[in-house]
Protein backbone atom coordinates (compact mmCIF):
# COMPACT_ATOMS: atom_id res chain seq x y z
CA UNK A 1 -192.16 -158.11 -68.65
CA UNK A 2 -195.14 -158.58 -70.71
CA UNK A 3 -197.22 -155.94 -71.73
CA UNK A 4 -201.33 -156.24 -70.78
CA UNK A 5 -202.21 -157.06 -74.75
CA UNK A 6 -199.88 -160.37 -74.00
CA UNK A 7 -201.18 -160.93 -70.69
CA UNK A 8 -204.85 -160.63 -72.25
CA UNK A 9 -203.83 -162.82 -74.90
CA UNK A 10 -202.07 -165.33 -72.31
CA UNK A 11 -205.02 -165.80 -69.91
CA UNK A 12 -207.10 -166.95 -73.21
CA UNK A 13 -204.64 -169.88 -73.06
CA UNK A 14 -203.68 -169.24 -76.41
CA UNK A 15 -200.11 -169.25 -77.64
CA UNK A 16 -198.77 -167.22 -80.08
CA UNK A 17 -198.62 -169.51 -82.82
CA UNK A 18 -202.32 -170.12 -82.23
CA UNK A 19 -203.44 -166.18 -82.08
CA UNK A 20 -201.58 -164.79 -84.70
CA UNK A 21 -203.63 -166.50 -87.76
CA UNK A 22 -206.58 -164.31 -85.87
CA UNK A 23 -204.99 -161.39 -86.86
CA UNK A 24 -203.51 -162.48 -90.09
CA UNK A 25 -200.25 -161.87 -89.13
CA UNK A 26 -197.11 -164.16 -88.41
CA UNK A 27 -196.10 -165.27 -85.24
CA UNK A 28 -193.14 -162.76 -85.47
CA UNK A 29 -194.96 -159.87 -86.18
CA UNK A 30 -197.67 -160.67 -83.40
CA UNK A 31 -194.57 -160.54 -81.09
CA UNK A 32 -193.85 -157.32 -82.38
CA UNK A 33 -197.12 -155.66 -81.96
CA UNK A 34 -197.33 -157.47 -78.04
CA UNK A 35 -193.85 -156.11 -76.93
CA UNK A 36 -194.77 -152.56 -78.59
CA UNK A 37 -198.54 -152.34 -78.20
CA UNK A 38 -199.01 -148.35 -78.24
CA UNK A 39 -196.59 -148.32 -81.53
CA UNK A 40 -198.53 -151.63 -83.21
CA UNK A 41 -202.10 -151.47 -81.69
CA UNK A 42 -205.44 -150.41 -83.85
CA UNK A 43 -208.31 -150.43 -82.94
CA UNK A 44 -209.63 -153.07 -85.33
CA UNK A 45 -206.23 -155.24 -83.57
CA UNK A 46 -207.31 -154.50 -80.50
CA UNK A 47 -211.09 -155.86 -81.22
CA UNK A 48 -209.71 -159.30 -82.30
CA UNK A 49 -207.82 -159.55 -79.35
CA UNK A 50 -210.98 -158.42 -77.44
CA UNK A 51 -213.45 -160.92 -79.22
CA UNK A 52 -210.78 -163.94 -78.00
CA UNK A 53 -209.98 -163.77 -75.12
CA UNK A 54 -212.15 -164.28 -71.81
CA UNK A 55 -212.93 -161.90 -68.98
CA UNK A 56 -209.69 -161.67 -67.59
CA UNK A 57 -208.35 -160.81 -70.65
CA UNK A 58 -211.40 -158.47 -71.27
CA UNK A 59 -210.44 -156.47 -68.59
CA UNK A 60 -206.40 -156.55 -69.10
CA UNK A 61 -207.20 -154.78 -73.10
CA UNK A 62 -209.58 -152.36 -71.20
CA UNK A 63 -206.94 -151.21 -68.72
CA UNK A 64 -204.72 -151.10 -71.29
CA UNK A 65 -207.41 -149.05 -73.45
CA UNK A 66 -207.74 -146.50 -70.52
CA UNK A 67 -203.98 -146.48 -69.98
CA UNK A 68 -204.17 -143.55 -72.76
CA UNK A 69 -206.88 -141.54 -71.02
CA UNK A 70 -205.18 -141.00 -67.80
CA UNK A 71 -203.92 -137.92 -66.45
């Protein structure tokens, strides 16, 4: 199951191969950080993946932000 950072990424339409020169990073290592998001995620990750991907995705990384806030 994808996690919500690769769903936000996936309803921008964008594969891997096409998002992970956005964050510098190989494809592999995007992988990496989208199966493992609360071991791989930053803040300054999470911002790139914010600034490219449209409002679906918008709200996907937000859910995902709040995810840690819950009780």
């Amino acid at each position: 199951m994808a996690s919500l950072v690769a769903k936000a990424r996936m309803t921008s339409l964008k594969s891997q191969e096409d998002f992970a020169p956005l964050l510098g990073v190989s494809v592999v290592t995007l992988c990496k950080y989208e199966q493992n998001p609360d071991k791989w995620m930053t803040p300054e990750r999470l911002r790139i993946y914010y600034d490219n991907v449209g409002q679906d995705g918008k709200r996907l990384l937000k859910q995902y932000a709040a995810s840690f806030f819950a009780a």
